[in-house]
C-alpha atoms as a PDB file:
ATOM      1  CA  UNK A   1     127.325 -15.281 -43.382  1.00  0.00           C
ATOM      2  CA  UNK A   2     126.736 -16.599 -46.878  1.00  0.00           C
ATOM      3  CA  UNK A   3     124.681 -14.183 -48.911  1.00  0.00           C
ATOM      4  CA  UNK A   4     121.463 -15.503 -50.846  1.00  0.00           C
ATOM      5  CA  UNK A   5     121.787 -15.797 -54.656  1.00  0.00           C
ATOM      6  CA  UNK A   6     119.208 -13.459 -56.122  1.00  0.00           C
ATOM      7  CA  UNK A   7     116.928 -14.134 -59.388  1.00  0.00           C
ATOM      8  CA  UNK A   8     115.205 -11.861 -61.725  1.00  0.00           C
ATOM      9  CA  UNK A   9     112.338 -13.357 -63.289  1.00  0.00           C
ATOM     10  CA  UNK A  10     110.143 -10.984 -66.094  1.00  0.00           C
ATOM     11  CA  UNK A  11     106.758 -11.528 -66.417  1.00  0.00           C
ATOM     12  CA  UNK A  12     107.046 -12.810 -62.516  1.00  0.00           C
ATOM     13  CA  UNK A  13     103.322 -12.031 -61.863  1.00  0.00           C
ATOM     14  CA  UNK A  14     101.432 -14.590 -63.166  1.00  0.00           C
ATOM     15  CA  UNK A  15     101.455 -18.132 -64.906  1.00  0.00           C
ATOM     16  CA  UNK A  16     105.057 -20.103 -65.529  1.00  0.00           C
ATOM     17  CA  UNK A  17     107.105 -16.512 -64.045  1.00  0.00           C
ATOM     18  CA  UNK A  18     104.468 -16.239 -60.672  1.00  0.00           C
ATOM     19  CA  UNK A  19     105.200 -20.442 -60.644  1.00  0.00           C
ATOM     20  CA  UNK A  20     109.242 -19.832 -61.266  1.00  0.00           C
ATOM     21  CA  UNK A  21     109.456 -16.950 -58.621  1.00  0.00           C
ATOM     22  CA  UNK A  22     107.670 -19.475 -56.309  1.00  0.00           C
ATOM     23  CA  UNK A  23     109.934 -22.348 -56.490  1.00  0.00           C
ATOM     24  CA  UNK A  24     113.298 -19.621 -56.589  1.00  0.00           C
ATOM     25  CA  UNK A  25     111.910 -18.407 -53.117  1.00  0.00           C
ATOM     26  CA  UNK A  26     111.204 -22.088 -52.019  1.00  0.00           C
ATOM     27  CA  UNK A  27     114.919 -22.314 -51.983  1.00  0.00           C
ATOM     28  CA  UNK A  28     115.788 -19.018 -50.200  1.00  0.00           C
ATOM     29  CA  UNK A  29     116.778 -17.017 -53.324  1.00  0.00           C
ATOM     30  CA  UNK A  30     115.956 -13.337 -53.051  1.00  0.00           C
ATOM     31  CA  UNK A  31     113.355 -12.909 -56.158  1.00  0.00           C
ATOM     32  CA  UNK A  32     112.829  -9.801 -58.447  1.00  0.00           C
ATOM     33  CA  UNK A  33     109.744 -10.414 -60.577  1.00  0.00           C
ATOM     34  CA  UNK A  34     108.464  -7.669 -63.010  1.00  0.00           C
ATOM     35  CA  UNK A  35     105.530  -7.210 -64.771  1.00  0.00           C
ATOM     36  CA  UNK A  36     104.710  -4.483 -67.308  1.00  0.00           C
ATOM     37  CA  UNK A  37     102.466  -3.065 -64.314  1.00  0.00           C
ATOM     38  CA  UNK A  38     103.969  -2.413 -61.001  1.00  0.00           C
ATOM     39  CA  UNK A  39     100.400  -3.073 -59.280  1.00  0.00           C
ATOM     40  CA  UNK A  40      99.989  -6.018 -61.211  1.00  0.00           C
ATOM     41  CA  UNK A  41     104.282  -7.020 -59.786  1.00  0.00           C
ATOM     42  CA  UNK A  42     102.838  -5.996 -56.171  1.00  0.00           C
ATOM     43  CA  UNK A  43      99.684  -7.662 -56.273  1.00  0.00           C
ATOM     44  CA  UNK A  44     101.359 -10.912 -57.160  1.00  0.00           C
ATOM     45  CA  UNK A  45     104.102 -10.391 -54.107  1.00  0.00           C
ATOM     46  CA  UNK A  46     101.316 -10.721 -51.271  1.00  0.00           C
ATOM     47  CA  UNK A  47     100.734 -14.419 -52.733  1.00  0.00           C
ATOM     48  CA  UNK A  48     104.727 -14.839 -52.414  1.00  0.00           C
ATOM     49  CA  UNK A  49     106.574 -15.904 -48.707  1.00  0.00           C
ATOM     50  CA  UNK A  50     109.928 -14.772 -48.752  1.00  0.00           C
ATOM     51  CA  UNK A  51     112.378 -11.885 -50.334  1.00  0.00           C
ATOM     52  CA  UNK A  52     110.516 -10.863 -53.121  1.00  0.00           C
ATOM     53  CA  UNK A  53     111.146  -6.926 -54.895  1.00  0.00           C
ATOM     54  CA  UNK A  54     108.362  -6.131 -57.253  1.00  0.00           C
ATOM     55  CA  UNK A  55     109.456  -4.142 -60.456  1.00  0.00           C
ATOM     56  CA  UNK A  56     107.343  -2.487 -63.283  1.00  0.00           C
ATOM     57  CA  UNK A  57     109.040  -3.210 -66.644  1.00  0.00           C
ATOM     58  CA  UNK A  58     107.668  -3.580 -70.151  1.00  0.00           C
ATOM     59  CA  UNK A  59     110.918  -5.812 -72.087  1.00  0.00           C
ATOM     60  CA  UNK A  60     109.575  -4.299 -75.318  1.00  0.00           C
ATOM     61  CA  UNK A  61     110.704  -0.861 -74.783  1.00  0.00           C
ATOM     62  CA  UNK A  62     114.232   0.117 -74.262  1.00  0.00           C
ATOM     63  CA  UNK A  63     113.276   3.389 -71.762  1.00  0.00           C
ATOM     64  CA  UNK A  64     111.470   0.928 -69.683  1.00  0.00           C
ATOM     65  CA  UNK A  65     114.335  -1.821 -69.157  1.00  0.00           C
ATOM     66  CA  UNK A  66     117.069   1.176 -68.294  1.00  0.00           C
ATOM     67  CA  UNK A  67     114.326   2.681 -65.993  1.00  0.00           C
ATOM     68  CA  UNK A  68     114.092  -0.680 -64.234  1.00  0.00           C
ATOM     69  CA  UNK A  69     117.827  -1.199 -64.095  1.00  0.00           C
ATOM     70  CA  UNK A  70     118.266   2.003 -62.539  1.00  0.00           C
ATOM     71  CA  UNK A  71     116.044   1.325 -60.237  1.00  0.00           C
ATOM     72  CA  UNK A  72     118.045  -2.267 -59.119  1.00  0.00           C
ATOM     73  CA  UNK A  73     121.145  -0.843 -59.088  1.00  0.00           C
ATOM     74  CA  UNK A  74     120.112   1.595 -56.217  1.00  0.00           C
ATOM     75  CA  UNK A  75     119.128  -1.778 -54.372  1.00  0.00           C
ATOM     76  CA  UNK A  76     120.753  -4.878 -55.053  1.00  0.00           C
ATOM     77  CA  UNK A  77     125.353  -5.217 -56.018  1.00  0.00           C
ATOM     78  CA  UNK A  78     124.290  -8.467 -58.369  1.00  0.00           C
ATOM     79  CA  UNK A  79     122.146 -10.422 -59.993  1.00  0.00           C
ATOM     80  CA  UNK A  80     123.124 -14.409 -59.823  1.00  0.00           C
ATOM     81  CA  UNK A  81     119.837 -15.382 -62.402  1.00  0.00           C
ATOM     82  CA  UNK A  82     117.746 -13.689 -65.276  1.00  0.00           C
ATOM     83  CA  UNK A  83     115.323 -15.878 -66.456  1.00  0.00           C
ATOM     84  CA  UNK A  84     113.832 -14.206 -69.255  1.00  0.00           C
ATOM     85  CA  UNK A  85     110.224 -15.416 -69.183  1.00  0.00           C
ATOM     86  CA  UNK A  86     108.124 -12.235 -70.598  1.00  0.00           C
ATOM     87  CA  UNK A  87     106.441 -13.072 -73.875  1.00  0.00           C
ATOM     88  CA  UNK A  88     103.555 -12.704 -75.763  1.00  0.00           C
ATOM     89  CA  UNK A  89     101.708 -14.414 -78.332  1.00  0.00           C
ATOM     90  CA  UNK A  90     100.454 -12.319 -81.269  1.00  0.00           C
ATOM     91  CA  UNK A  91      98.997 -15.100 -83.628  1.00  0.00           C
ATOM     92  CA  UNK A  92      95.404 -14.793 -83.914  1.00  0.00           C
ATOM     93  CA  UNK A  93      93.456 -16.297 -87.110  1.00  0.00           C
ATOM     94  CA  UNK A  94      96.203 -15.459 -89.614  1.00  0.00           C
ATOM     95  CA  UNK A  95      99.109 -17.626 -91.295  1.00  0.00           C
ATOM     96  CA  UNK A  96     101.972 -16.855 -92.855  1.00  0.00           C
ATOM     97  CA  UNK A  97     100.969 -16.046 -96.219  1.00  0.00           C
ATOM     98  CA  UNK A  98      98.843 -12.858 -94.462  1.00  0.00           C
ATOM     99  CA  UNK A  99     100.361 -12.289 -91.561  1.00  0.00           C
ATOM    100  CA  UNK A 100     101.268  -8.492 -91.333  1.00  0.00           C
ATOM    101  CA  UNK A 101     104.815  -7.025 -90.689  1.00  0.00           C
ATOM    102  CA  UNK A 102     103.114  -5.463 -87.208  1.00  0.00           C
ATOM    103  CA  UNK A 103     102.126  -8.742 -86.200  1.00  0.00           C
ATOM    104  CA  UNK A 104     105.603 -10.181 -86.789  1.00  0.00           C
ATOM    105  CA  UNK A 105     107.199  -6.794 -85.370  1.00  0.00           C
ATOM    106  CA  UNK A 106     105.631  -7.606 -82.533  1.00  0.00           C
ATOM    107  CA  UNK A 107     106.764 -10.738 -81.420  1.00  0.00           C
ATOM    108  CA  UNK A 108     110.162 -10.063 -82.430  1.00  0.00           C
ATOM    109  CA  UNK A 109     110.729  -6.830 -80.704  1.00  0.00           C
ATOM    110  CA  UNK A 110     109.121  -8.475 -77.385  1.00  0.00           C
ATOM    111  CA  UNK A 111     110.383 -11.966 -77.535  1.00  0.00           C
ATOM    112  CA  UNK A 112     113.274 -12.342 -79.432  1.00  0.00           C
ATOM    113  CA  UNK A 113     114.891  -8.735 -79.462  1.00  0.00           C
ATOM    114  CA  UNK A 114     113.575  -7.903 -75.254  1.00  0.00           C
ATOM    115  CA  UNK A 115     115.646 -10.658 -74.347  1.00  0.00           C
ATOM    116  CA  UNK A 116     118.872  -9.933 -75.589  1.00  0.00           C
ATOM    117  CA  UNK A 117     118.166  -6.320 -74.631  1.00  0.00           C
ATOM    118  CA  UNK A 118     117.554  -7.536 -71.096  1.00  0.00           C
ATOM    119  CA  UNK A 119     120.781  -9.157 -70.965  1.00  0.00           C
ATOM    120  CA  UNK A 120     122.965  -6.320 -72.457  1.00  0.00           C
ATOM    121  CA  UNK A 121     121.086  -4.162 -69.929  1.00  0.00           C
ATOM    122  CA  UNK A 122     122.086  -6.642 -67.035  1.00  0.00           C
ATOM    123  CA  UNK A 123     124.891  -7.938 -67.717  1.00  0.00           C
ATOM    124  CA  UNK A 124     126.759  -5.405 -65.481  1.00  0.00           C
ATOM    125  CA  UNK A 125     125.286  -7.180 -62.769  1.00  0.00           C
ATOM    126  CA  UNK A 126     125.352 -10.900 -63.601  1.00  0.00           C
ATOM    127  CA  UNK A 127     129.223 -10.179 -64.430  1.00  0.00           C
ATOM    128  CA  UNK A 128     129.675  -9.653 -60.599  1.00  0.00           C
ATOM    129  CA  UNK A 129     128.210 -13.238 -59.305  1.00  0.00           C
ATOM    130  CA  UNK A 130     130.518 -16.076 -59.233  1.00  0.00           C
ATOM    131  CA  UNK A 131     127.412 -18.051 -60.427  1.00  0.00           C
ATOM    132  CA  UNK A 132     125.854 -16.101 -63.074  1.00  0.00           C
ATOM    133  CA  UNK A 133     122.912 -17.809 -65.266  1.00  0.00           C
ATOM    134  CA  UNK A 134     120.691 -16.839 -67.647  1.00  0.00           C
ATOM    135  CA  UNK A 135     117.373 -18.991 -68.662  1.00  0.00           C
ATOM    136  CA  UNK A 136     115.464 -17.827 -72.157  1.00  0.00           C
ATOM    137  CA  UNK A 137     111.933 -19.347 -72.295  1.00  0.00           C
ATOM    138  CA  UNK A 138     111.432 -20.415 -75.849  1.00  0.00           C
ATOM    139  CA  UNK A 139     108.937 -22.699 -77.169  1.00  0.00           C
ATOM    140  CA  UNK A 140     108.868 -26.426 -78.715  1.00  0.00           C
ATOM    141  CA  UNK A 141     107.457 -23.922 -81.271  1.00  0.00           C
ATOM    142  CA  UNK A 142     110.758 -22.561 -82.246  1.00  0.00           C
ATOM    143  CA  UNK A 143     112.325 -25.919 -82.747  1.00  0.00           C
ATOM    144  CA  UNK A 144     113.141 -26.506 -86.534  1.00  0.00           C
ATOM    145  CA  UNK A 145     110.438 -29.592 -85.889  1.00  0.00           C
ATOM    146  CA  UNK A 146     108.318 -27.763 -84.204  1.00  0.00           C
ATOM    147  CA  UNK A 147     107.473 -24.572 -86.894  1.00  0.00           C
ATOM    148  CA  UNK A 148     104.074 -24.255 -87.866  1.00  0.00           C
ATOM    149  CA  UNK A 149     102.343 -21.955 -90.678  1.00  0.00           C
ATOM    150  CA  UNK A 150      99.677 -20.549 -87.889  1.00  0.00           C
ATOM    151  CA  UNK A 151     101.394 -19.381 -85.070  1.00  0.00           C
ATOM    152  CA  UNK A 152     104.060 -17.483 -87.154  1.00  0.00           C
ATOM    153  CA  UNK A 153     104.976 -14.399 -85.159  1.00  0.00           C
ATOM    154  CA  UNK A 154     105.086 -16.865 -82.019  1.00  0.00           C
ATOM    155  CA  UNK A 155     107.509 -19.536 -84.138  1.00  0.00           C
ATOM    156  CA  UNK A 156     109.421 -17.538 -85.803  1.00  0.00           C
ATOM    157  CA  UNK A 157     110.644 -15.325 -82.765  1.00  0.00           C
ATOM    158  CA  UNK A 158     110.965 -18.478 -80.514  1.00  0.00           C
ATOM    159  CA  UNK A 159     113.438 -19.571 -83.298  1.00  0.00           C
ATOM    160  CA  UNK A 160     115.033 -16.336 -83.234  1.00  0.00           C
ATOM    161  CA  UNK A 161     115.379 -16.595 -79.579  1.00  0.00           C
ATOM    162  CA  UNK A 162     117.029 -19.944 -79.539  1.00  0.00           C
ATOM    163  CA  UNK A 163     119.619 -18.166 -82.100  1.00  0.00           C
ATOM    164  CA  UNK A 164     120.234 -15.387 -79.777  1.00  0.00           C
ATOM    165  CA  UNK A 165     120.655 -18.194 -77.023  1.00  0.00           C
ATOM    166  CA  UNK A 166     123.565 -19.778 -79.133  1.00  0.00           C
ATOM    167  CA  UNK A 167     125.385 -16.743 -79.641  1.00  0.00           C
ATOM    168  CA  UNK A 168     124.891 -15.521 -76.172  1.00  0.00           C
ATOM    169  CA  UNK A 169     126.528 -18.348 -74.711  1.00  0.00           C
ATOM    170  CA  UNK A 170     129.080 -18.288 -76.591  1.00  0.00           C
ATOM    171  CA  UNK A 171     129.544 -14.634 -76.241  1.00  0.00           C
ATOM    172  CA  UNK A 172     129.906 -14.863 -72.551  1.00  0.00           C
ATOM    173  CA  UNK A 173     131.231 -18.665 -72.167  1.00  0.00           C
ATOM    174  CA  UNK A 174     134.814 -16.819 -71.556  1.00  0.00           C
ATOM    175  CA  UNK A 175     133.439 -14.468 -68.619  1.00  0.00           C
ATOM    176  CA  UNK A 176     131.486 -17.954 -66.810  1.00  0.00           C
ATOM    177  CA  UNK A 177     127.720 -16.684 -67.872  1.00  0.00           C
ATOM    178  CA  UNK A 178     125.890 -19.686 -68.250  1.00  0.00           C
ATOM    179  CA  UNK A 179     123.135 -19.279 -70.841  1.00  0.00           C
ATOM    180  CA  UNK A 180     120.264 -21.444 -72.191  1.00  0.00           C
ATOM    181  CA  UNK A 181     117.076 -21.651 -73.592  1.00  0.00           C
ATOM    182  CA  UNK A 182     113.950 -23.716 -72.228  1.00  0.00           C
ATOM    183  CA  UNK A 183     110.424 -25.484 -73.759  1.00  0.00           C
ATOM    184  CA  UNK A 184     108.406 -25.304 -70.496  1.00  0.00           C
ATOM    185  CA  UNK A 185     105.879 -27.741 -72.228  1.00  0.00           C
ATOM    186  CA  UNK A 186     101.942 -26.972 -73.296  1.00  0.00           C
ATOM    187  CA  UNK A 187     101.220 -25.163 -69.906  1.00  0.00           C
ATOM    188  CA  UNK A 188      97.715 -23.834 -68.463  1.00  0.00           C
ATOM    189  CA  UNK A 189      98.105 -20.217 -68.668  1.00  0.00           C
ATOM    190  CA  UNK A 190      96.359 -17.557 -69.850  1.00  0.00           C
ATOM    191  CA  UNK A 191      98.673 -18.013 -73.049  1.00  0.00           C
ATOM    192  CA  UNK A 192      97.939 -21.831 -73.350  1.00  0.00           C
ATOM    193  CA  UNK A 193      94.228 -21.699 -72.337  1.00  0.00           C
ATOM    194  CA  UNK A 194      92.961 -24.176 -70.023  1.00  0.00           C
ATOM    195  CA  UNK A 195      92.484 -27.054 -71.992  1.00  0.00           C
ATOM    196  CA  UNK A 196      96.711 -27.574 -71.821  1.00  0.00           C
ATOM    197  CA  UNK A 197      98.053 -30.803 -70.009  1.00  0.00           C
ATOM    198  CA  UNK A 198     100.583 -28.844 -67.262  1.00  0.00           C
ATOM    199  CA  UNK A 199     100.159 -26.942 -64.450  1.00  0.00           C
ATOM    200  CA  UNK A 200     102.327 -23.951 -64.290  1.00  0.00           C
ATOM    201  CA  UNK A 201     104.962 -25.380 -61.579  1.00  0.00           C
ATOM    202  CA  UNK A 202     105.392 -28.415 -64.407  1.00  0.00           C
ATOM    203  CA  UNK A 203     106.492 -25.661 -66.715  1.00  0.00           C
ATOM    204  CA  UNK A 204     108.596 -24.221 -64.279  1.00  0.00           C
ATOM    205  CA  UNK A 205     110.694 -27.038 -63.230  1.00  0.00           C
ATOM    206  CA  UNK A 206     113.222 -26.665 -65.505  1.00  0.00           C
ATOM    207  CA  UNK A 207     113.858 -23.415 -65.478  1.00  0.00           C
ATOM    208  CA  UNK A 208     114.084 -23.666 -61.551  1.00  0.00           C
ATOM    209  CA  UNK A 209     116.802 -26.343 -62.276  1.00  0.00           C
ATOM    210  CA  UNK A 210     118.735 -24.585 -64.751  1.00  0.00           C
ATOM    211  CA  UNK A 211     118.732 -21.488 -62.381  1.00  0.00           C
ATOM    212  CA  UNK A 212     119.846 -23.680 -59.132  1.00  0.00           C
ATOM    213  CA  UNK A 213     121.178 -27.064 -59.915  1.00  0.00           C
ATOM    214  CA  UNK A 214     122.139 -27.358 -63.730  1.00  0.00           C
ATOM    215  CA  UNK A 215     125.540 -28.566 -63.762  1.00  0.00           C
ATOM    216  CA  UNK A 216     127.631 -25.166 -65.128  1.00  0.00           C
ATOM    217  CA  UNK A 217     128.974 -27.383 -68.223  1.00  0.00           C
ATOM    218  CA  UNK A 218     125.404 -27.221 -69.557  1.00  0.00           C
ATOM    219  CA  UNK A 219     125.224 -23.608 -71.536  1.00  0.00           C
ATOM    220  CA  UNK A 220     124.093 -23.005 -74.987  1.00  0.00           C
ATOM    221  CA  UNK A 221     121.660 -25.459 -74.847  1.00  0.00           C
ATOM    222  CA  UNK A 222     117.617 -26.656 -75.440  1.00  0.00           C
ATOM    223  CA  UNK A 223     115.786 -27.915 -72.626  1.00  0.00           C
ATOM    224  CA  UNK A 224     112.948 -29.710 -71.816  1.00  0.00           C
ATOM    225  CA  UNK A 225     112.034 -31.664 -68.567  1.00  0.00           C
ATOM    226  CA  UNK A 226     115.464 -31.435 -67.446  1.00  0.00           C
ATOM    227  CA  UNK A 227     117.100 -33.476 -70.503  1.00  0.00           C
ATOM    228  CA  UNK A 228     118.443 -31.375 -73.863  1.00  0.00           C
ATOM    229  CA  UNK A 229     116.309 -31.465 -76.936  1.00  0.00           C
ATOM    230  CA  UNK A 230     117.316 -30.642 -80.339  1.00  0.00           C
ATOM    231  CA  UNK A 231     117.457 -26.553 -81.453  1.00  0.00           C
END
């Protein structure tokens, strides 16, 4: 009997990660979502049909990804996906010539420096699938052509991320970890407000691709609607 390919998807409970989990299930994986609130991670299983383990984990604080780990490893022998979706966006009425160093500490520590934390953390586990990916959701934001002066924090550890993307691939292209980095578009969430122009499950597509049907050649990469897009 073939085992199901199992997905971990942070920040599973709501928005593009609730949409993600949704479509993973659709196609019989076994789903981990987290949330920084294990009520919040539980709440958002009832509205899920299929394998789904909720986990409580925070990405912004070390204790809290090892704690979560722990509590995997006493469940599951592998992890096929981590789709790194957690992220928050700091930027309210400020710009870079006043933005403070907590502001930018911020975003960094949760988007940019959470991510690569999560897949040190994991790695022990995506090593033993013969099919391991990893998906970082980044922003059009962090695009060299897509920077802006007012959403700083947001930009600048979105281009980070895409960095850490680069060199993760690379780091792991010799053990068959496929990594890449996603835009999932202007998305209604409660991150893009409601006035944006695609639904969550339009964001999700292509991370639901790169996790399940992306050809294995494509890693190190910038993704948007299913076609690459310059870093």
């Amino acid at each position: 009997m073939t085992q199901k390919k199992r997905a971990l998807v942070t920040g599973g409970n709501r928005g593009i990660g609730l949409a993600i989990a949704r479509g993973l299930l659709a196609q019989c994986y076994e789903t981990i979502i987290t949330s920084r609130s294990l009520d919040d991670a539980k709440q958002a299983t009832e509205s899920l049909e299929g394998d789904v383990i909720p986990i409580e984990l925070d990405i912004s604080d070390d204790r809290s990804i090892e704690q979560a780990l722990q509590t995997l490893t006493s469940r599951i022998d592998r992890l096929d996906v981590l789709i790194n979706n957690a992220g928050i966006y700091p930027d309210k009425n400020t710009n870079i010539l006043e933005i403070s160093r907590e502001v930018l500490e911020s975003a960094m520590t949760t988007n940019t420096f959470g991510t690569i934390q999560m897949v040190q953390a994991f790695l022990p586990l995506l090593e033993k699938s013969e099919d391991a990916r990893v998906i970082n959701m980044s922003s059009g934001m962090g695009a060299f052509d897509g920077l802006t002066a007012t959403a700083t924090s947001y930009c600048l550890s979105k281009l980070a991320l895409n960095g850490a993307t680069i060199m993760l691939a690379r780091s792991l292209q010799s053990q068959g970890i496929v990594v890449n980095s996603m835009c999932p578009g202007w998305v209604r969430t409660d991150m893009g407000g409601e006035s944006a122009a695609r639904s969550p499950e339009e964001g999700a597509d292509t991370a639901i691709w790169l996790a399940t049907e992306a050809p294995r050649s494509h890693t190190g990469k910038f993704w948007r609607d299913r076609k690459e897009i310059a870093f």
